[in-house]
PDB file of N, CA and C in Angstrom:
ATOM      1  N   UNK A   1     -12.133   5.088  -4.859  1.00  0.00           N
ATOM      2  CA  UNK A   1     -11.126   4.729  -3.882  1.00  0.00           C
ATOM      3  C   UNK A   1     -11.750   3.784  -2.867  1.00  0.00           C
ATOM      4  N   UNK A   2     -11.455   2.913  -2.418  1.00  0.00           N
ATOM      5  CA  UNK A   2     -11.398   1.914  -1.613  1.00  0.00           C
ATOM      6  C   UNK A   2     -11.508   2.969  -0.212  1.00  0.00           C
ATOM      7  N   UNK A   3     -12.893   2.049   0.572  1.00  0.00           N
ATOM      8  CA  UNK A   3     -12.995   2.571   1.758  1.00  0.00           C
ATOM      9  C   UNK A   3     -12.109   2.015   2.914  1.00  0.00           C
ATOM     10  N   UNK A   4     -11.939   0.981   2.756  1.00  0.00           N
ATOM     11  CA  UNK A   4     -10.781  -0.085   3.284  1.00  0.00           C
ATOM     12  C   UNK A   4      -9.493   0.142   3.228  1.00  0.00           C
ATOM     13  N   UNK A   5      -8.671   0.713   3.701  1.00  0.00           N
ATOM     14  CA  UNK A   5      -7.275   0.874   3.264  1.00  0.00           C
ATOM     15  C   UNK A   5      -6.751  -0.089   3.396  1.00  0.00           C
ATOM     16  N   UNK A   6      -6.481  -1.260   2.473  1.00  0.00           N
ATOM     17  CA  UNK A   6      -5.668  -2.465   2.514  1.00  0.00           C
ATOM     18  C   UNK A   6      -4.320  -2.445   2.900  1.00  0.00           C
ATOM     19  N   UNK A   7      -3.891  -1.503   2.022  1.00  0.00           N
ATOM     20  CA  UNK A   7      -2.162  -1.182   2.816  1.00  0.00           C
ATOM     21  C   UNK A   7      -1.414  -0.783   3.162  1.00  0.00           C
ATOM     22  N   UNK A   8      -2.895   0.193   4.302  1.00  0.00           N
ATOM     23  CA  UNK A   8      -2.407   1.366   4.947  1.00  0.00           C
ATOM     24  C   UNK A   8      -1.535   0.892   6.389  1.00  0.00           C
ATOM     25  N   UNK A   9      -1.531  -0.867   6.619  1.00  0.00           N
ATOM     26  CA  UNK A   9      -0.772  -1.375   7.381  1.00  0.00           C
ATOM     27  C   UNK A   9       0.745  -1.218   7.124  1.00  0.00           C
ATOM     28  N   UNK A  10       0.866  -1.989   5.531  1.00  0.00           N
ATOM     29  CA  UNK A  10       2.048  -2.052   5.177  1.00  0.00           C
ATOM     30  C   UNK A  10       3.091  -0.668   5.015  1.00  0.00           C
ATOM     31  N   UNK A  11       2.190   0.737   4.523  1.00  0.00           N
ATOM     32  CA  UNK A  11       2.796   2.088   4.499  1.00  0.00           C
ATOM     33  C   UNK A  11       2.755   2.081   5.550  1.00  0.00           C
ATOM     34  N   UNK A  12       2.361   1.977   6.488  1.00  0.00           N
ATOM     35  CA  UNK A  12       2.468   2.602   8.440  1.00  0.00           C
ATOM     36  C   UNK A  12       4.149   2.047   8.482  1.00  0.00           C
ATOM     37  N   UNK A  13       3.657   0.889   8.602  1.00  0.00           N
ATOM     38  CA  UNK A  13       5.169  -0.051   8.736  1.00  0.00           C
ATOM     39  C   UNK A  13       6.437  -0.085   7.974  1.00  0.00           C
ATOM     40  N   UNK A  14       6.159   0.475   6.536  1.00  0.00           N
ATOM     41  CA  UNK A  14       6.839   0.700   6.032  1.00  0.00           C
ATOM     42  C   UNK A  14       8.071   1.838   6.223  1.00  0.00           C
ATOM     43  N   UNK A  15       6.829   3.021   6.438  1.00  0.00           N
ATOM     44  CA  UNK A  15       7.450   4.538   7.065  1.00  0.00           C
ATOM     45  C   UNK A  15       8.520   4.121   8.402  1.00  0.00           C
ATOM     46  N   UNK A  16       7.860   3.418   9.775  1.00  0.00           N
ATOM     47  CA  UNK A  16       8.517   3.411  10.260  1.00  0.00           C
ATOM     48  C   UNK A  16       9.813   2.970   9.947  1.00  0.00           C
ATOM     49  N   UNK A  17      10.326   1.681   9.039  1.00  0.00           N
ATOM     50  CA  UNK A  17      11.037   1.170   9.005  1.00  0.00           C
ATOM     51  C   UNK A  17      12.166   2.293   8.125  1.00  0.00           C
ATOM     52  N   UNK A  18      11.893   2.576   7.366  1.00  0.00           N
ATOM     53  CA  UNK A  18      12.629   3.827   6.716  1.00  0.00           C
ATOM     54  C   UNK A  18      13.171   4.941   7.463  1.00  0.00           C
ATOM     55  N   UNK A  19      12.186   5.615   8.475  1.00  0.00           N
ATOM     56  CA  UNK A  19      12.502   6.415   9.028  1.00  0.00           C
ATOM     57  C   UNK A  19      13.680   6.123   9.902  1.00  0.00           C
ATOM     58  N   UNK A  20      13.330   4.736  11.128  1.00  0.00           N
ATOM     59  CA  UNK A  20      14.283   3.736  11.593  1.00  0.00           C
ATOM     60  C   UNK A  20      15.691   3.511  10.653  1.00  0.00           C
ATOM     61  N   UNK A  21      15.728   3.299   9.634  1.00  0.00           N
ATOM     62  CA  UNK A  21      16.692   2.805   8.973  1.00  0.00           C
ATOM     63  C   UNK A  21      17.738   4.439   8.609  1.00  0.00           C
ATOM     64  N   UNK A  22      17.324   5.418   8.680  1.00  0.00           N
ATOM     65  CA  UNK A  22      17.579   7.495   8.628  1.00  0.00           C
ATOM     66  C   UNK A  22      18.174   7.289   9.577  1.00  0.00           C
ATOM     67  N   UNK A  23      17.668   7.076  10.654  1.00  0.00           N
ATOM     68  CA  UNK A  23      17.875   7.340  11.970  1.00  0.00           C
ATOM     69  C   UNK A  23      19.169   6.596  12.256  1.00  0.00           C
ATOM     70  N   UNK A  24      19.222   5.387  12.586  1.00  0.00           N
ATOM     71  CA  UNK A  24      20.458   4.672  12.545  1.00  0.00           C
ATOM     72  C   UNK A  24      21.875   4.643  11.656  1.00  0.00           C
ATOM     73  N   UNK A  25      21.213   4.976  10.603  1.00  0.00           N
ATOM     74  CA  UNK A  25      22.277   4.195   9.186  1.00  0.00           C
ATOM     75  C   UNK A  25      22.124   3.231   8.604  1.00  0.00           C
ATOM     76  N   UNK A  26      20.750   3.079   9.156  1.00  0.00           N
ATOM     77  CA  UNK A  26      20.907   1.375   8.060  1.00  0.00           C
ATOM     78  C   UNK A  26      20.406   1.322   6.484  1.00  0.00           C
ATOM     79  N   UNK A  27      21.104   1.398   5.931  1.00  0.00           N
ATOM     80  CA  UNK A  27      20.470   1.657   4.465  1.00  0.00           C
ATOM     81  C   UNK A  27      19.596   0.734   3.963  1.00  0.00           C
ATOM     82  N   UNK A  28      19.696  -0.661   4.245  1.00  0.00           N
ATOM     83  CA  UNK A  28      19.139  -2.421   3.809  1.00  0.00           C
ATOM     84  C   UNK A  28      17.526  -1.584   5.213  1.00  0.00           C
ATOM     85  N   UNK A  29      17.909  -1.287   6.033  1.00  0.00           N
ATOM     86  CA  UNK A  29      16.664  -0.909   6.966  1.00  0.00           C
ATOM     87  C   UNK A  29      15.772   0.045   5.819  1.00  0.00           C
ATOM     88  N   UNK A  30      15.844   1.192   5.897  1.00  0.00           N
ATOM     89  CA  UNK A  30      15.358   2.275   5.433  1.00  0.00           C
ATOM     90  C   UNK A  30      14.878   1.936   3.269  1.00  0.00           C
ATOM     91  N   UNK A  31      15.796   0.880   3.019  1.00  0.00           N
ATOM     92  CA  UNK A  31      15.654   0.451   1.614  1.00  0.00           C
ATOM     93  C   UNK A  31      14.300  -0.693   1.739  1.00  0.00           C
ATOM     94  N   UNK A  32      14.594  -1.394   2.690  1.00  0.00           N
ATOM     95  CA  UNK A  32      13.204  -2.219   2.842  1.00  0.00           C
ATOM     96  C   UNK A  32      11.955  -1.676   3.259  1.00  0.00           C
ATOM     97  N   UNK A  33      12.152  -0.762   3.962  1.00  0.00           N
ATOM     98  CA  UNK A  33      11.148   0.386   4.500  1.00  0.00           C
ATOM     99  C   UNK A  33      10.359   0.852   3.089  1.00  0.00           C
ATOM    100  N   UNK A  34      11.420   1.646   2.331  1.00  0.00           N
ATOM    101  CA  UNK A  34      10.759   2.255   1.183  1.00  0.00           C
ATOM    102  C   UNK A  34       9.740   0.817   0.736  1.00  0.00           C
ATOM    103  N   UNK A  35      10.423   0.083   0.060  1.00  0.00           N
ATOM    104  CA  UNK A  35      10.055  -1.249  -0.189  1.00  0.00           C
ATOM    105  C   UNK A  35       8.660  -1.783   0.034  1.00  0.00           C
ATOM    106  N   UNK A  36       8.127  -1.494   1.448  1.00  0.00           N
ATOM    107  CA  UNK A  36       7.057  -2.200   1.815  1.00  0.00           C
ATOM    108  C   UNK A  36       6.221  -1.197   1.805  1.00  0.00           C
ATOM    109  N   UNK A  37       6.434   0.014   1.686  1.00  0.00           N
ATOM    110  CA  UNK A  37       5.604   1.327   1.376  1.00  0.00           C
ATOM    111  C   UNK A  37       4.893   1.757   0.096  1.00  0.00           C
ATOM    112  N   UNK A  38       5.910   1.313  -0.850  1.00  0.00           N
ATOM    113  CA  UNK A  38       5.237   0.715  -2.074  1.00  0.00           C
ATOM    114  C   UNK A  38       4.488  -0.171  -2.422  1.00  0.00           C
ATOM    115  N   UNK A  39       4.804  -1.002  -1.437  1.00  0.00           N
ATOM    116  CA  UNK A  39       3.776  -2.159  -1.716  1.00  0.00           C
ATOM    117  C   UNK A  39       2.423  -2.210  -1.000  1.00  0.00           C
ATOM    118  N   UNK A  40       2.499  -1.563  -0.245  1.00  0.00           N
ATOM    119  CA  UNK A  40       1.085  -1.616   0.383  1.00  0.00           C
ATOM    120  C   UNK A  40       0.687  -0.096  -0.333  1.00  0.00           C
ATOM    121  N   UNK A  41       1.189   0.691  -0.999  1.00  0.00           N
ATOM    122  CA  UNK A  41       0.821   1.455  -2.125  1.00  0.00           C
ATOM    123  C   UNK A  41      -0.109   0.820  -3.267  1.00  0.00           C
ATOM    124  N   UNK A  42       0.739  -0.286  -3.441  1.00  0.00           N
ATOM    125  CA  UNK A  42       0.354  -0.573  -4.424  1.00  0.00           C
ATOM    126  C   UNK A  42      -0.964  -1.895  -4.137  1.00  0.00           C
ATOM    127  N   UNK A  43      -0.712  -2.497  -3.155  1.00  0.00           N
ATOM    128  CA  UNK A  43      -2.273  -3.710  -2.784  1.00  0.00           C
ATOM    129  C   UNK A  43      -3.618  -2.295  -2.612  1.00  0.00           C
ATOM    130  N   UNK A  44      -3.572  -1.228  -2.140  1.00  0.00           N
ATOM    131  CA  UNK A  44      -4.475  -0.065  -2.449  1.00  0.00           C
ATOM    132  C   UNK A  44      -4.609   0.095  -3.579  1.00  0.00           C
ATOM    133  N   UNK A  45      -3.953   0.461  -4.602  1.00  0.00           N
ATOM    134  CA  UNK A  45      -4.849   0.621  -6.144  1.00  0.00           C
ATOM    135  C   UNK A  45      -5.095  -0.824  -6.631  1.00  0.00           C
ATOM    136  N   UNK A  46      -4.635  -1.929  -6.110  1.00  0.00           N
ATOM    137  CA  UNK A  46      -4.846  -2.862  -6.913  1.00  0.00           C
ATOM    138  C   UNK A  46      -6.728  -3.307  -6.455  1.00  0.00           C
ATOM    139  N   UNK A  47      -6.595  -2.678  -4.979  1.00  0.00           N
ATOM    140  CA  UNK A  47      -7.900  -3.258  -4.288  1.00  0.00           C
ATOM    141  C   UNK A  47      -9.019  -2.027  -4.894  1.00  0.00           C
ATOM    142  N   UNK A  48      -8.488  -0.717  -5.252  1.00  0.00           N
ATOM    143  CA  UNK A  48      -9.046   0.171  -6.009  1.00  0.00           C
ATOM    144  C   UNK A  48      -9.852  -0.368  -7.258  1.00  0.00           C
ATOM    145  N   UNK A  49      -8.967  -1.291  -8.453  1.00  0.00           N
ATOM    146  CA  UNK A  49      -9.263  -1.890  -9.343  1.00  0.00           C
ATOM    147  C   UNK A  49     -10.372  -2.329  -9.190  1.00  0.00           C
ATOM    148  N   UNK A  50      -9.914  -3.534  -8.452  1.00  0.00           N
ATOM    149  CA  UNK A  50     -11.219  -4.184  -8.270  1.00  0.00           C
ATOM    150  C   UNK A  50     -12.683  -4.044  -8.013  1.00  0.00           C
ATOM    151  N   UNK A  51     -12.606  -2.825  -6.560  1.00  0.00           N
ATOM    152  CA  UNK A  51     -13.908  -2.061  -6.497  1.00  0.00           C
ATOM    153  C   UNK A  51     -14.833  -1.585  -7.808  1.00  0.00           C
ATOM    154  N   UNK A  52     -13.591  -1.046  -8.340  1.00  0.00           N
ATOM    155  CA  UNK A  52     -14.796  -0.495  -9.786  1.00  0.00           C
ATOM    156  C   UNK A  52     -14.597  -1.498 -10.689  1.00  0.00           C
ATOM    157  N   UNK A  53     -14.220  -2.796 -10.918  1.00  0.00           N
ATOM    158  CA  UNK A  53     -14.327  -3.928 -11.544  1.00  0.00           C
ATOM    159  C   UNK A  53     -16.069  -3.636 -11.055  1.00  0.00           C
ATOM    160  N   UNK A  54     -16.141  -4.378  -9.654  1.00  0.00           N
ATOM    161  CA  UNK A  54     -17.218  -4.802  -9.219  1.00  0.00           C
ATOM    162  C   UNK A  54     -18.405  -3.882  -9.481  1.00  0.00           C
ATOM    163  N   UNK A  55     -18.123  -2.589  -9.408  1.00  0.00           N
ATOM    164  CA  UNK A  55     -19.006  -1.447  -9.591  1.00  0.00           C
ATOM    165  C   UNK A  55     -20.026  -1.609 -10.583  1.00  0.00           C
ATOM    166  N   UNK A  56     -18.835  -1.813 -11.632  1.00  0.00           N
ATOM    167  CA  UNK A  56     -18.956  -1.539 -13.464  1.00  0.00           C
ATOM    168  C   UNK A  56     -19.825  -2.670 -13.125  1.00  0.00           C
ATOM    169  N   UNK A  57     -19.315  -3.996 -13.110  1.00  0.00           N
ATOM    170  CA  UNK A  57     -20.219  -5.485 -13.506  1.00  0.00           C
ATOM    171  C   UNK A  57     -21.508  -5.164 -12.568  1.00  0.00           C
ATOM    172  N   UNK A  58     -21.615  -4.161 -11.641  1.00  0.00           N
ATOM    173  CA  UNK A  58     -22.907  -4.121 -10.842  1.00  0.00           C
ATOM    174  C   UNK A  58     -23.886  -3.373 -11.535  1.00  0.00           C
ATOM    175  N   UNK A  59     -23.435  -2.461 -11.515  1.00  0.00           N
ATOM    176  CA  UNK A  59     -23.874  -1.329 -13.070  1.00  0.00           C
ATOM    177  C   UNK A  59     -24.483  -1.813 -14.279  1.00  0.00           C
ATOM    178  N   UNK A  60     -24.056  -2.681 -14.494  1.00  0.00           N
ATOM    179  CA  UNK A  60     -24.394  -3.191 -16.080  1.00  0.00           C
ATOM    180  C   UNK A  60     -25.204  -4.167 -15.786  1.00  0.00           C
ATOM    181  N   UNK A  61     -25.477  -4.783 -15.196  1.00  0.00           N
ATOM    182  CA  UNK A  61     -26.228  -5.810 -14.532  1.00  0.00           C
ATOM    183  C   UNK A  61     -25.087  -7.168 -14.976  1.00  0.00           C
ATOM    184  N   UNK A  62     -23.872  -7.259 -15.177  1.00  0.00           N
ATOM    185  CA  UNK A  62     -23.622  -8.404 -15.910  1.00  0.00           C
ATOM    186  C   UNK A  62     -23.159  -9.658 -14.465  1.00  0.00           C
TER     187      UNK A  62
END
């Protein structure tokens, strides 16, 4: 796991916006919310990948 949380910005922001979007009624709010929560879900495993990309090629000497 990545010591760096890359998109632990985008889930922060995300949550709020969802929660915001509960709170009000805004469904397009709270739908984009989910939205960006996933995605900075997902720049974390992608930055995960990579770490042990780098690991492995460090490992092996390649």
């Amino acid at each position: 796991m990545a010591t760096d949380k890359h998109g632990l910005k985008d889930q922060a922001a995300g949550k709020f916006k969802e929660v915001k979007g509960k709170v009000t009624g805004d469904r397009q709010e709270e739908t984009a919310g989910k939205a960006q929560k996933v995605f900075g879900k997902a720049k974390d495993k992608v930055q995960d990948i990579k770490d042990n990309l780098t690991n492995k090629k460090d490992k092996e000497g390649i």
